[in-house]
N, C-alpha and C. Protein backbone atom coordinates (compact mmCIF):
# COMPACT_ATOMS: atom_id res chain seq x y z
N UNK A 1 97.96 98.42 84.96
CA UNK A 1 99.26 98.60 85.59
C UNK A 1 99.54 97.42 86.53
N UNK A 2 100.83 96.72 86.85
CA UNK A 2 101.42 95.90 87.19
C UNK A 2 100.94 96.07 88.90
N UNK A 3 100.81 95.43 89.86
CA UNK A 3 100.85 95.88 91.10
C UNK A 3 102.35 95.18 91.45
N UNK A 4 103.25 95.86 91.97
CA UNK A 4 104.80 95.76 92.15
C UNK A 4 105.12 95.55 93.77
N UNK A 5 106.15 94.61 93.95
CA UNK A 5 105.91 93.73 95.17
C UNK A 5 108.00 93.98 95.25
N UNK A 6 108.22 94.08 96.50
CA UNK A 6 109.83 94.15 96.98
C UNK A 6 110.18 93.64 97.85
N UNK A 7 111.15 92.84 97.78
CA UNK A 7 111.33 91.97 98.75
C UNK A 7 112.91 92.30 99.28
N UNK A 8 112.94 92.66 100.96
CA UNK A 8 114.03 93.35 100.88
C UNK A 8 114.96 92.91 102.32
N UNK A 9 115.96 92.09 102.15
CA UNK A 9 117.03 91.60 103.52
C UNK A 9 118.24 92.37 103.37
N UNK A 10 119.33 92.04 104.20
CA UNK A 10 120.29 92.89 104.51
C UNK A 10 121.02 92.95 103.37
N UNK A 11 121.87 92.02 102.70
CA UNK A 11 122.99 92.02 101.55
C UNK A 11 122.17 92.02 100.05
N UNK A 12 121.19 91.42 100.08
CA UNK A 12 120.59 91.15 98.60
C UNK A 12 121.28 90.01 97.88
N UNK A 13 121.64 89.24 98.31
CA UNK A 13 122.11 87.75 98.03
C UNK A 13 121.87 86.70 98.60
N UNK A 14 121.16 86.26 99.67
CA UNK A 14 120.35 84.99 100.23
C UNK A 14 118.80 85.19 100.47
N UNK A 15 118.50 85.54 101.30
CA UNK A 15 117.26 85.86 101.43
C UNK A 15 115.92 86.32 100.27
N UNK A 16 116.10 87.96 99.88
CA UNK A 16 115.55 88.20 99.14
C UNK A 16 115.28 87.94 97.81
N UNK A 17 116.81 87.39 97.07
CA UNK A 17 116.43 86.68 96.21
C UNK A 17 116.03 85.44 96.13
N UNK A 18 115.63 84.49 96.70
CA UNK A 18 114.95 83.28 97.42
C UNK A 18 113.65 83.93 97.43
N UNK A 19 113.24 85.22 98.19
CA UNK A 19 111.69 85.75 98.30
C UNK A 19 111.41 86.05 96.99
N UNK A 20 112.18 86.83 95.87
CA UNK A 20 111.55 87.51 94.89
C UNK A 20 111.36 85.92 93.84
N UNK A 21 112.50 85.18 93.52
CA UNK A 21 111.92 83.94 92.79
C UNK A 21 110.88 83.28 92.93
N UNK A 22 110.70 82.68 94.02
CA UNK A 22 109.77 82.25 94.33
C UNK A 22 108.33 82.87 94.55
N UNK A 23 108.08 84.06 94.69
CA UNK A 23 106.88 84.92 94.65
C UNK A 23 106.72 84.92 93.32
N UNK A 24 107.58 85.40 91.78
CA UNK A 24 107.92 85.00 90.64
C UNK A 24 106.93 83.88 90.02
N UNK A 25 107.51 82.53 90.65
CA UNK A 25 106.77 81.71 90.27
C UNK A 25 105.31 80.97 90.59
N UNK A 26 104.82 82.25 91.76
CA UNK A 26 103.43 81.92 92.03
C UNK A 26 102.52 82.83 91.59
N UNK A 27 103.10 84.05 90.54
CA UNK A 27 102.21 84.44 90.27
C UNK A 27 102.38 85.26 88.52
N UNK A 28 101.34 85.58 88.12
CA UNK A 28 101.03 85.80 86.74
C UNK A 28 102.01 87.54 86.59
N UNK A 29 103.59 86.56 85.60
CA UNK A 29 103.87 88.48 85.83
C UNK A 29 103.34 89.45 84.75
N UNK A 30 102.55 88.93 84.01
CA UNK A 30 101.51 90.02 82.67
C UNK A 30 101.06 91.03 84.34
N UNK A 31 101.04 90.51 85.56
CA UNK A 31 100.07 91.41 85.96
C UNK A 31 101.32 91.73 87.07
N UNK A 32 102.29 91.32 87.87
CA UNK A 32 102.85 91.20 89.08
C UNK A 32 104.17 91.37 88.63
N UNK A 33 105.18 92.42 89.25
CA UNK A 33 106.25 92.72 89.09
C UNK A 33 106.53 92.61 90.54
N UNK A 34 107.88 91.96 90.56
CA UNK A 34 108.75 91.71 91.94
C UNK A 34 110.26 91.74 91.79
N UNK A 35 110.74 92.33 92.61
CA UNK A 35 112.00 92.49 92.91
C UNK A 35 112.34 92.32 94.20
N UNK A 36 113.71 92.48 94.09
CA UNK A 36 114.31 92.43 95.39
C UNK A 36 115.86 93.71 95.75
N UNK A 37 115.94 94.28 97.29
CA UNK A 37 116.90 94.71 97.35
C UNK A 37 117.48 94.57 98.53
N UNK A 38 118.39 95.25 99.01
CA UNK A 38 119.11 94.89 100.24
C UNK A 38 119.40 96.29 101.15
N UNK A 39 119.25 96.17 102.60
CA UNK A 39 119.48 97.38 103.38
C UNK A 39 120.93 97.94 103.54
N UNK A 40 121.96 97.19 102.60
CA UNK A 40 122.90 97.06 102.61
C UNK A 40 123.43 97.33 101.48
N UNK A 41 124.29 98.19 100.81
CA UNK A 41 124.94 97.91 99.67
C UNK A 41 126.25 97.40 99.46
N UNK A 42 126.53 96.62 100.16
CA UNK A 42 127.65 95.83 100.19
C UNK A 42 128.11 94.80 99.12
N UNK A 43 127.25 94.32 98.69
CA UNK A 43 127.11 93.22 97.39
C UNK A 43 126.45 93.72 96.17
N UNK A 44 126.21 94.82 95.87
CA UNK A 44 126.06 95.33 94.80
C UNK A 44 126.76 95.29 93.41
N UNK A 45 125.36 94.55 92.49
CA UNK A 45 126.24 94.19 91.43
C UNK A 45 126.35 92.69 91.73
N UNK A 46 126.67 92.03 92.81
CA UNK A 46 126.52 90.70 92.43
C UNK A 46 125.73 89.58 92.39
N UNK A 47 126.17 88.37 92.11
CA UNK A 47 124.55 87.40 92.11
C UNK A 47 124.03 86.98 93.33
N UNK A 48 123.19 86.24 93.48
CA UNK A 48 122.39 85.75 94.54
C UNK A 48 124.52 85.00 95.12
N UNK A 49 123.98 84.79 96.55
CA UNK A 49 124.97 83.60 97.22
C UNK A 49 124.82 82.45 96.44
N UNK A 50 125.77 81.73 96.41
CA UNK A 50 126.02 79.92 95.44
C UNK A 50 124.92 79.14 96.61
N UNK A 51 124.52 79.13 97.41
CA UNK A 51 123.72 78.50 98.05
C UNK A 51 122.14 78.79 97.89
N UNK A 52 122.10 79.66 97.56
CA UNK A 52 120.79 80.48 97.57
C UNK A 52 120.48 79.84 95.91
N UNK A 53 121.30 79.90 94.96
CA UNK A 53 121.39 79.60 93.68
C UNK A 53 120.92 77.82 93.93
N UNK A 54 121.95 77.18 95.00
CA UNK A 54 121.93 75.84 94.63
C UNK A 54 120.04 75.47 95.49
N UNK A 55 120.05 76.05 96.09
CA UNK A 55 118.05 75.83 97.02
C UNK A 55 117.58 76.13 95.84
N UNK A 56 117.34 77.40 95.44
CA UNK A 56 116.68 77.36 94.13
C UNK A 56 116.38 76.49 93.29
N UNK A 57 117.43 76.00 92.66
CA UNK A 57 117.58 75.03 91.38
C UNK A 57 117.06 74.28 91.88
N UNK A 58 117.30 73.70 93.21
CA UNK A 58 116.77 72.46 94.04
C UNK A 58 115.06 72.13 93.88
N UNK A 59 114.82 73.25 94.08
CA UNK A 59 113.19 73.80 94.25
C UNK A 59 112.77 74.26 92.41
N UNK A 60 113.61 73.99 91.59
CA UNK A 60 113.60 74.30 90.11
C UNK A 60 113.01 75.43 89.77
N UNK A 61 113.90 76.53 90.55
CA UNK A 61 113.73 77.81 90.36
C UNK A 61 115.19 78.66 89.85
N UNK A 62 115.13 79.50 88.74
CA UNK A 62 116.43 79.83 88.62
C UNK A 62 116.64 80.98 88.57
N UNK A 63 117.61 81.58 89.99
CA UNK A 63 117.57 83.28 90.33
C UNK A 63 119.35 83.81 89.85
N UNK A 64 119.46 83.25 88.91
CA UNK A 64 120.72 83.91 88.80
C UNK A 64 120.85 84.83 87.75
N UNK A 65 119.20 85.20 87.17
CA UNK A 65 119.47 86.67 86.20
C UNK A 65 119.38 87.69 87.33
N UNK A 66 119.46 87.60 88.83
CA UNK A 66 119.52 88.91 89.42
C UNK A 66 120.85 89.38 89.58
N UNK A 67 120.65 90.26 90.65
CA UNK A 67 121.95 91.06 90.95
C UNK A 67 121.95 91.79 91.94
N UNK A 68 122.29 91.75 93.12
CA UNK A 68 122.09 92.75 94.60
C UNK A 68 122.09 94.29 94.15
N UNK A 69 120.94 94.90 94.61
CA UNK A 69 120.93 96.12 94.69
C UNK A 69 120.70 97.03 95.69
N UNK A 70 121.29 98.07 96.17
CA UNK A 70 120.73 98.33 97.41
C UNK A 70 119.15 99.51 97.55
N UNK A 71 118.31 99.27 99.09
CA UNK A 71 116.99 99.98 98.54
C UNK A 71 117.19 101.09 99.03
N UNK A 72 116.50 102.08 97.98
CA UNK A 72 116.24 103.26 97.61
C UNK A 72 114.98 103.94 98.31
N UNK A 73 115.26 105.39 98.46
CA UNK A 73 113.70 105.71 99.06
C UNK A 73 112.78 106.12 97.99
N UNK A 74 113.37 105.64 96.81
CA UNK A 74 112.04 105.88 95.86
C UNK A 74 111.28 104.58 95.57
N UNK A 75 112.32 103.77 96.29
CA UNK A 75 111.53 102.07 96.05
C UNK A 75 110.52 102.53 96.65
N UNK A 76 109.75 103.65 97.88
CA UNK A 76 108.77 103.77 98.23
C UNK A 76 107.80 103.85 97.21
N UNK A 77 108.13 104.71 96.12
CA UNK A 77 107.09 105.17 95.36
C UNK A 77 107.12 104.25 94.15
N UNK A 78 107.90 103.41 94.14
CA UNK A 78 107.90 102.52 92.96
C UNK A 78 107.10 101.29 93.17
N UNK A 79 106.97 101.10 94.62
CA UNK A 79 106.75 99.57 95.14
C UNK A 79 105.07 99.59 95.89
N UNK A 80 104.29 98.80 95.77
CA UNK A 80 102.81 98.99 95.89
C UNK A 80 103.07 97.75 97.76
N UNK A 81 104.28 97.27 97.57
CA UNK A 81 104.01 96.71 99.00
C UNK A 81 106.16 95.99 99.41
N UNK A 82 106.07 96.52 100.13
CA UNK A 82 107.55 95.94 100.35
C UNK A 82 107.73 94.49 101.79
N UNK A 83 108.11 93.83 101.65
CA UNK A 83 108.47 92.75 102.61
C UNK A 83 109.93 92.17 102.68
N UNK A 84 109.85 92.60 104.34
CA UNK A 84 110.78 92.55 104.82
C UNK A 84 111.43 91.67 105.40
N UNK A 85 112.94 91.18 105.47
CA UNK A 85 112.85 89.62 106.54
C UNK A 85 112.92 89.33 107.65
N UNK A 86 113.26 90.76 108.48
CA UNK A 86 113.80 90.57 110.15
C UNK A 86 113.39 92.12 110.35
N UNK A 87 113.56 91.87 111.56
CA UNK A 87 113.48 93.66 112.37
C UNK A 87 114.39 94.32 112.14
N UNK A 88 115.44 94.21 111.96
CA UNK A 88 116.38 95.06 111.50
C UNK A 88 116.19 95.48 110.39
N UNK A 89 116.00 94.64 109.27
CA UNK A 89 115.75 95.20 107.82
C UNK A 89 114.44 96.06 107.95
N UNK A 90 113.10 95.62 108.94
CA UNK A 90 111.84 97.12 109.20
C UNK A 90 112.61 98.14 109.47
N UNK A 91 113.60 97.90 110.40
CA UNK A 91 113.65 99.41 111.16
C UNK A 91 114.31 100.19 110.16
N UNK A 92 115.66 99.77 109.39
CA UNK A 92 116.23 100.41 108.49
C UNK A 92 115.56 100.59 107.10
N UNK A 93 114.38 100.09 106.76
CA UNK A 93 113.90 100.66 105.75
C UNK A 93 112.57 101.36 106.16
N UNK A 94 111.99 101.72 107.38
CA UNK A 94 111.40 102.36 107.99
C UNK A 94 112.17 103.82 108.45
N UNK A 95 113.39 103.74 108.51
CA UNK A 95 114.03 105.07 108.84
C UNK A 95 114.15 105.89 107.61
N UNK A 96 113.84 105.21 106.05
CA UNK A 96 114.15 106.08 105.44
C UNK A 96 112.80 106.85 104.61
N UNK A 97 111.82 105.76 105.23
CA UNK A 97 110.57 106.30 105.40
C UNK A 97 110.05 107.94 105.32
N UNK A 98 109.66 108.32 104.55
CA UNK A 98 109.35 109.96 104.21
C UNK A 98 107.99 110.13 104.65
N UNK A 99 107.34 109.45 105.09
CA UNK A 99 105.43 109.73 105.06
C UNK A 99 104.72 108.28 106.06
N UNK A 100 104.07 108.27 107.01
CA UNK A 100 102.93 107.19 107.06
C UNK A 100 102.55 106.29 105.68
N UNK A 101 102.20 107.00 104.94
CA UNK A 101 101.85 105.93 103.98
C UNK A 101 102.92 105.24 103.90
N UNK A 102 103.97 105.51 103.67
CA UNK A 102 105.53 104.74 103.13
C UNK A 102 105.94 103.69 104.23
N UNK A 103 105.62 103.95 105.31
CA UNK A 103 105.90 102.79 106.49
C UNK A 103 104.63 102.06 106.95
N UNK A 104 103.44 102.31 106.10
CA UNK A 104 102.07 100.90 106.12
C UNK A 104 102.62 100.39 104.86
N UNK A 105 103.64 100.58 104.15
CA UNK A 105 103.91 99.75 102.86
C UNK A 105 104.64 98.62 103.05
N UNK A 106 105.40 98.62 104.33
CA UNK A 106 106.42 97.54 104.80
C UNK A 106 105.69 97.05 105.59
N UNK A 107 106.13 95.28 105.49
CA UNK A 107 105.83 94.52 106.45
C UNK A 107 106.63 93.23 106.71
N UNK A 108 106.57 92.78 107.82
CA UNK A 108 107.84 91.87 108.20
C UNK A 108 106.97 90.48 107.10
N UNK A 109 107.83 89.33 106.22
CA UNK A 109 107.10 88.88 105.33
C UNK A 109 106.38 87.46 106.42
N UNK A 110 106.73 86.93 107.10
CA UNK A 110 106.20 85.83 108.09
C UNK A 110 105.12 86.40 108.97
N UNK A 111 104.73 87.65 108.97
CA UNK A 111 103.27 87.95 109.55
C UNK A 111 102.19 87.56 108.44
N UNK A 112 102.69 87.09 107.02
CA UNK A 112 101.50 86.36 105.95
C UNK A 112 101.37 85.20 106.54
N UNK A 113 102.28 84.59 107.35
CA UNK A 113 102.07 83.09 107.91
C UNK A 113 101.54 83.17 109.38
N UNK A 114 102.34 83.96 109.86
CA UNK A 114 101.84 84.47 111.36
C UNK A 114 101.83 85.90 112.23
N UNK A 115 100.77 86.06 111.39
CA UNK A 115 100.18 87.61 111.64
C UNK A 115 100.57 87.88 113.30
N UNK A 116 101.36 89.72 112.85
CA UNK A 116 101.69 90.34 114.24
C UNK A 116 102.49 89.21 115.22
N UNK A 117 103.45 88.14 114.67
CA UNK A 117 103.69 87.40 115.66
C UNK A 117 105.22 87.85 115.18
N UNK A 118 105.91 88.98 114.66
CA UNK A 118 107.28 89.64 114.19
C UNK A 118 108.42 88.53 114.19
N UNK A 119 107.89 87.01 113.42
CA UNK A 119 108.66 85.95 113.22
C UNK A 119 109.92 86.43 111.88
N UNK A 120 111.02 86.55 112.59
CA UNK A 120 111.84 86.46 111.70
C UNK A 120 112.47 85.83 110.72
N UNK A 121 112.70 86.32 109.55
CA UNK A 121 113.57 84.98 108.78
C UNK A 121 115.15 85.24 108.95
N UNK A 122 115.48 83.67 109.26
CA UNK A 122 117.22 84.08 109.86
C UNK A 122 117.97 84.18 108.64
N UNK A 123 119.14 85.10 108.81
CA UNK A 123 119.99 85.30 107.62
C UNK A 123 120.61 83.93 107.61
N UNK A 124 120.60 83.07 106.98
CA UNK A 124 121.59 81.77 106.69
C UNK A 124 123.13 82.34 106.08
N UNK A 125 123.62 83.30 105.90
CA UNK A 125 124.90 83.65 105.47
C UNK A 125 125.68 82.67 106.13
N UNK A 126 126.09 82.95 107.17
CA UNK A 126 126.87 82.09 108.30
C UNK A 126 126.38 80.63 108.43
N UNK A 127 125.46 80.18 107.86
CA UNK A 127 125.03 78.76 108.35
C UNK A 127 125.58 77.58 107.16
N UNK A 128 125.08 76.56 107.21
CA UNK A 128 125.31 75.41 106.52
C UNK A 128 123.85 75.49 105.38
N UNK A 129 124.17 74.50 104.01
CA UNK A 129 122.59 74.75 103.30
C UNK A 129 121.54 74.15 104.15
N UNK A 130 121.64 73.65 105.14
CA UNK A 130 120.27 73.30 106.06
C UNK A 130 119.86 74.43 106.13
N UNK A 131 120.64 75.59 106.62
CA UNK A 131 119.91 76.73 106.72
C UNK A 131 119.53 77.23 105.80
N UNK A 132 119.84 77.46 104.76
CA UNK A 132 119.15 78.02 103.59
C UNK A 132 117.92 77.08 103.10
N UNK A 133 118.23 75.67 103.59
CA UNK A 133 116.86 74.83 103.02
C UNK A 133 115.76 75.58 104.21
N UNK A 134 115.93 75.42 105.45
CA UNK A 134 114.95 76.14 106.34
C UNK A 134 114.44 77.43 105.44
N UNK A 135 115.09 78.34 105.25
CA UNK A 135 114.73 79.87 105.24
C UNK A 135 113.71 79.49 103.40
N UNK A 136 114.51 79.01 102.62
CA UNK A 136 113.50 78.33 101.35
C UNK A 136 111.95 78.24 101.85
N UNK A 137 112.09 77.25 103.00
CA UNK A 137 110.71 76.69 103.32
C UNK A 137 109.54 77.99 104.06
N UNK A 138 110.67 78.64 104.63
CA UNK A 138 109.49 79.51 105.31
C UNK A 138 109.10 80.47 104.24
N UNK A 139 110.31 80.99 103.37
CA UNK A 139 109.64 81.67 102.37
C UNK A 139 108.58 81.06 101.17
N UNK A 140 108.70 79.60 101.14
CA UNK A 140 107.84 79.57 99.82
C UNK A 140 106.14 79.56 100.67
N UNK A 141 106.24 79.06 102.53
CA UNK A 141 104.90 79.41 102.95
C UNK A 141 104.82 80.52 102.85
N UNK A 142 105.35 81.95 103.25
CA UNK A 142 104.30 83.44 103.18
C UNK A 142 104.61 83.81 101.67
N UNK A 143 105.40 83.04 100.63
CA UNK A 143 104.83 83.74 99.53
C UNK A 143 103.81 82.74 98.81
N UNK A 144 103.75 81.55 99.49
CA UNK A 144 102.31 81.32 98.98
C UNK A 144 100.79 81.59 99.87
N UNK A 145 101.04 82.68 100.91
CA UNK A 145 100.21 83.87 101.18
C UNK A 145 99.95 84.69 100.37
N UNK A 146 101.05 85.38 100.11
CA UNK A 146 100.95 86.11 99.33
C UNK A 146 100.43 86.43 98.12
N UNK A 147 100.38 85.06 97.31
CA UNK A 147 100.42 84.97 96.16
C UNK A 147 99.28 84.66 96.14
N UNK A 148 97.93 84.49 97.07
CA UNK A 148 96.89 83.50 98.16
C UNK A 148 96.34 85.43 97.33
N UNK A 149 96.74 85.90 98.22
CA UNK A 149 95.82 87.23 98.43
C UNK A 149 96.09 88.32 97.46
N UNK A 150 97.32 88.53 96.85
CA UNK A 150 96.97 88.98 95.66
C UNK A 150 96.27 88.83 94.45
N UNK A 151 96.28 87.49 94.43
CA UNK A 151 95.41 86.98 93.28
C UNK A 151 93.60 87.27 93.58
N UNK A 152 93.43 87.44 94.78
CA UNK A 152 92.16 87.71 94.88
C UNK A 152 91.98 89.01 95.64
């Protein structure tokens, strides 16, 4: 069985899909299933942001077979580990939390880079692509944590 990985920011169009591609391409998906959703269903149904698309390609990654979805509380039981990008997105997918186990499943994703130090990744919506090149960079370090410690 697949061990299944979620990667989850507010809209589901900058952030997370940036986390789920790139986790994607660091690891073997015969064995690793990843997705992404949003605390938000506001953009549902549509593609990543044109910026998020253009970092990608940049980084020769291509996320435009996704589609914003918003998360579910069965993503609890579907998902073997969820990562999150800011405190806001913990707390709101921690509220819908049914059990202890279901809230040790979330974790903010920059504690793979800097453990317990609740480093956020900033939403670049509002910014220029500098910002989205920033938020690229911090994500391809904790998902090449990630991708570090699942494999072993």
């Amino acid at each position: 069985m697949k061990t299944r990985i979620l990667m989850v920011c507010l809209g589901n169009i900058c952030r997370s899909p940036l986390a789920e591609g790139i986790l994607k391409s660091k690891l073997d998906t015969s064995k690793f299933y990843v997705d992404s959703a949003g605390t938000s269903a506001l953009h549902e149904g549509e593609l990543p942001d044109q910026r998020s698309i253009d970092v990608a390609q940049k980084n020769k990654l291509d996320i435009t077979d996704q589609r914003s979805r918003p998360f579910l509380k069965s993503d609890f039981e579907d998902f073997d580990y969820i990562y999150v990008m800011d405190q806001s997105n913990y707390d709101n997918v921690c509220q819908l939390a049914e059990s202890d186990a279901d809230k040790k499943k979330v974790k903010m994703i920059m504690d793979e880079v800097h453990p317990e130090s609740s480093v956020d990744v900033p939403d670049p919506y509002y910014d220029s692509i500098n910002g989205f090149n920033h938020v690229y960079k911090m994500l391809d370090d904790a998902c090449h944590q990630i991708a570090d410690r699942l494999k072993n």
